[in-house]
Protein backbone atom coordinates (compact mmCIF):
# COMPACT_ATOMS: atom_id res chain seq x y z
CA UNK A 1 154.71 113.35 68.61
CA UNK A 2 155.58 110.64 70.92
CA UNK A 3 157.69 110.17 74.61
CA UNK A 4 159.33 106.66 75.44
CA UNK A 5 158.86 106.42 79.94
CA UNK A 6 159.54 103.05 81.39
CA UNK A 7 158.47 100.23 78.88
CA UNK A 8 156.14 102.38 77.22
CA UNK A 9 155.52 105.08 73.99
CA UNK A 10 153.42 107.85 74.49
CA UNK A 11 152.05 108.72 71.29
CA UNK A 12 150.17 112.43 71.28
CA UNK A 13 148.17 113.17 68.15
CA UNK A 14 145.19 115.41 66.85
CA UNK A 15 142.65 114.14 64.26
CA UNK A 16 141.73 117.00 61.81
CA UNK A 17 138.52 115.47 60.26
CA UNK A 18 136.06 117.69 61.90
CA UNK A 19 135.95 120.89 59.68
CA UNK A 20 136.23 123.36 62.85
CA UNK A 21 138.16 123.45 65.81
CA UNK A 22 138.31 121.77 68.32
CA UNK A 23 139.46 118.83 67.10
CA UNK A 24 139.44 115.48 68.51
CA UNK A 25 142.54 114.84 70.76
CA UNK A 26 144.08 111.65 71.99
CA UNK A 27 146.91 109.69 73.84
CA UNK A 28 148.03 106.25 73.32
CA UNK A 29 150.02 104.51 76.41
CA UNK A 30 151.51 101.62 74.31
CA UNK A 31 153.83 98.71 75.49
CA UNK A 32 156.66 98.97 73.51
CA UNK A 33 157.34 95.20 74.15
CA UNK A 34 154.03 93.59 73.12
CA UNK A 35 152.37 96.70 71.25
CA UNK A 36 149.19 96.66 73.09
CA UNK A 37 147.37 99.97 73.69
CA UNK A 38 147.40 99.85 77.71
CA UNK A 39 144.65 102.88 77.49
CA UNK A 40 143.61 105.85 75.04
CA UNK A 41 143.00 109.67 76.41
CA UNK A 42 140.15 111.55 74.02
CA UNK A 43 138.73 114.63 74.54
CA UNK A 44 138.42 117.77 71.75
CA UNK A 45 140.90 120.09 73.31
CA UNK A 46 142.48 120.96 69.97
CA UNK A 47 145.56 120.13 68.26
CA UNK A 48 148.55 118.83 71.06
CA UNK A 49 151.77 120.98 70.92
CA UNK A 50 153.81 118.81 73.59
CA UNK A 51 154.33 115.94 75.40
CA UNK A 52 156.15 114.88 78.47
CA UNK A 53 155.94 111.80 80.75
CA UNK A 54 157.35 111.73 84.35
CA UNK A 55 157.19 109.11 87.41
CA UNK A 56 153.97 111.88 88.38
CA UNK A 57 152.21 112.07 85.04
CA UNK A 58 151.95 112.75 81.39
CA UNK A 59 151.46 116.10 80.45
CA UNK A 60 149.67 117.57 77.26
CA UNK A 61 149.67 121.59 76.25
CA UNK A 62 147.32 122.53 73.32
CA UNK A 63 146.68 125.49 70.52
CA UNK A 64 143.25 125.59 72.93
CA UNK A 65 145.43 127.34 76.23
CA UNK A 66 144.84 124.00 77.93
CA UNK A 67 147.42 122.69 80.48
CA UNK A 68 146.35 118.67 81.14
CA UNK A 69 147.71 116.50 83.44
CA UNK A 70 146.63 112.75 82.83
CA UNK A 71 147.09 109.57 84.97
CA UNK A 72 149.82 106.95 84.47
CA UNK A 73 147.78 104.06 85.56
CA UNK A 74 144.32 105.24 84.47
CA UNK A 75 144.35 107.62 81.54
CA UNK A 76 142.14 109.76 82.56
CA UNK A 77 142.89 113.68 82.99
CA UNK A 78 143.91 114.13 86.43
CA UNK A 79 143.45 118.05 85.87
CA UNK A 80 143.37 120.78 83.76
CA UNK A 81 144.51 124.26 83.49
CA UNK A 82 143.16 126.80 81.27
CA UNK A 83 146.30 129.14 80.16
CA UNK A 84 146.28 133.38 78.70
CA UNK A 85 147.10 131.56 75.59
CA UNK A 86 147.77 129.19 73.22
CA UNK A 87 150.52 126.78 74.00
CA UNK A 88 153.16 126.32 70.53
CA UNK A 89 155.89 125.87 72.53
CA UNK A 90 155.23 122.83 74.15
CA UNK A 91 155.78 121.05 77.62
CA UNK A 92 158.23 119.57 79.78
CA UNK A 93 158.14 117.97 83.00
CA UNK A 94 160.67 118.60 86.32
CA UNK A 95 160.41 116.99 89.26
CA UNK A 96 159.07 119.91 91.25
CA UNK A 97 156.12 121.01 88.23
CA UNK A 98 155.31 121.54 84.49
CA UNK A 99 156.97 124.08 82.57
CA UNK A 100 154.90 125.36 79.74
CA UNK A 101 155.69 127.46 76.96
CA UNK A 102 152.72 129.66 75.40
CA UNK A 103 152.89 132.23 72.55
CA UNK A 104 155.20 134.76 74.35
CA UNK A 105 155.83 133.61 78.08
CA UNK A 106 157.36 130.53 80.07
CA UNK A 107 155.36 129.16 83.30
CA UNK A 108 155.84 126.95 85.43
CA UNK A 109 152.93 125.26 87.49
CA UNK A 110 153.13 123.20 90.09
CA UNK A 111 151.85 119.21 90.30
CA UNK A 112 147.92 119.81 91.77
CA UNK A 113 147.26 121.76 89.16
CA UNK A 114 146.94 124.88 90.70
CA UNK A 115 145.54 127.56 87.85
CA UNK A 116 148.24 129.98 89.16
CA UNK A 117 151.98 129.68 88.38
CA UNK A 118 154.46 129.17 90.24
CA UNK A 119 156.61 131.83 88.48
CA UNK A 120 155.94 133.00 84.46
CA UNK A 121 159.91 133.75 83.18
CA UNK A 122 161.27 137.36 83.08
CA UNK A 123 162.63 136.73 79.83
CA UNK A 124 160.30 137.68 77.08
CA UNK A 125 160.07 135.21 74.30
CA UNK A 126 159.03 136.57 70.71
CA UNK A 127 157.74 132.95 69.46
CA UNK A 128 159.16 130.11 72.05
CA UNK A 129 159.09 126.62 70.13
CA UNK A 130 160.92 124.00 71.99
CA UNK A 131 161.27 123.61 75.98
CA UNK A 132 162.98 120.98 77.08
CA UNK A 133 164.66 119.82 80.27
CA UNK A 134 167.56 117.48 81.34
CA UNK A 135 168.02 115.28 84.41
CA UNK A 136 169.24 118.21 86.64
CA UNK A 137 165.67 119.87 86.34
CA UNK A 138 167.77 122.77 83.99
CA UNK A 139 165.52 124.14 81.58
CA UNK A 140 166.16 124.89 78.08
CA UNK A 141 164.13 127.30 75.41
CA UNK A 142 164.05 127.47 71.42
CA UNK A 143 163.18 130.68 70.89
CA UNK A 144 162.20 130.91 67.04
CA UNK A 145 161.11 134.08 65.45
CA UNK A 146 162.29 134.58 62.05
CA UNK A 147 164.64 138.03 62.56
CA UNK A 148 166.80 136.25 65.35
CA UNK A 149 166.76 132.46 66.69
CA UNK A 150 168.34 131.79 70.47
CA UNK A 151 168.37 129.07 73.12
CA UNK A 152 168.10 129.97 76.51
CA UNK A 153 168.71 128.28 79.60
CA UNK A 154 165.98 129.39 82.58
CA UNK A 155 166.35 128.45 86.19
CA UNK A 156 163.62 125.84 87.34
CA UNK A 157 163.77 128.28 90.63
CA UNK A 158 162.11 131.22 89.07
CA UNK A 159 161.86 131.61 85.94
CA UNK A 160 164.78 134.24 85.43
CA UNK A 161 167.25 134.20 82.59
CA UNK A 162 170.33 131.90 82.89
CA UNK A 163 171.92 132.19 79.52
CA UNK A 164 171.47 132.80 76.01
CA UNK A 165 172.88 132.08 72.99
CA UNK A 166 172.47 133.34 69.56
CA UNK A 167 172.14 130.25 66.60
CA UNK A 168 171.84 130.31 63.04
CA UNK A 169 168.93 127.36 62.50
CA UNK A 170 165.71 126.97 62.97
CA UNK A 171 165.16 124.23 65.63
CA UNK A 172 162.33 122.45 65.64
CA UNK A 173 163.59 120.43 69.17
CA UNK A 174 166.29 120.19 71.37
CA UNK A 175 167.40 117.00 72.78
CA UNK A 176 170.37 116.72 75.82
């Protein structure tokens, strides 16, 4: 999976060649002008489930319950927080924290990497698979079981229940 921020592509990705978990992780900050490799993040924190790049960081959530926050300038992991569960659902960034989606909950965290959330949503989410957000710090959820498929809207505030809306597909991500 890859981000484009400010002259560069992020490019998240999980190599698979060790037989067991956890598997080698890594992030490529690439200039998308000359395509060199500005810096490389490694570490085995298992397979990456989302991306997101802001002005205060990139942000990685993992199958491991890891929440890592890693410098712009450096690529090194800033910090880390250890989630209840696995993330699937990916990450997204808004101006005031990280919103993370695990197996059946939405969080949001705030930018020192404080291990408790700010707020985990009141909606609960039978298998949440895309989280996205626009430039208004809204915040929007795939919600992808196989019996019933919705996107919800959840306030950046705290966590609660904006709208929802039933669809027909299967989305794999949402773009706005």
């Amino acid at each position: 999976m890859a981000k484009e921020y400010n002259g560069y592509a992020y490019i998240a990705a999980t190599n698979q060649h060790n037989a067991t978990p956890p598997f080698d992780s890594y992030v490529l900050k690439i200039d998308k002008t000359t395509g060199q490799i500005a810096w490389t993040y490694h570490d085995q924190v298992g397979t990456i489930f989302g991306i997101d790049v802001s002005a205060k960081g990139i942000y990685i959530a993992t199958d491991s319950s890891k929440l890592i926050s890693i410098n712009d300038t450096t690529g090194v992991a800033s910090w880390t927080v250890t989630l209840a569960s696995s993330s699937y659902g990916g990450v997204a960034a808004v101006s005031d924290g990280v919103i993370v989606a695990n197996t059946t909950q939405v969080l949001k965290f705030d930018l020192v990497g404080t291990s408790t959330p700010v707020w985990t949503s009141a909606v609960s989410f039978s298998s949440p698979r895309a989280i996205v957000t626009d430039s208004n710090d809204n915040i929007y959820v795939a919600d992808t079981p196989f019996s019933s498929k919705h996107v919800y809207q959840i306030s950046n505030t705290d966590g609660s229940k904006l709208w929802d809306v039933g669809i027909w597909v299967l989305p794999s991500l949402i773009w706005f």
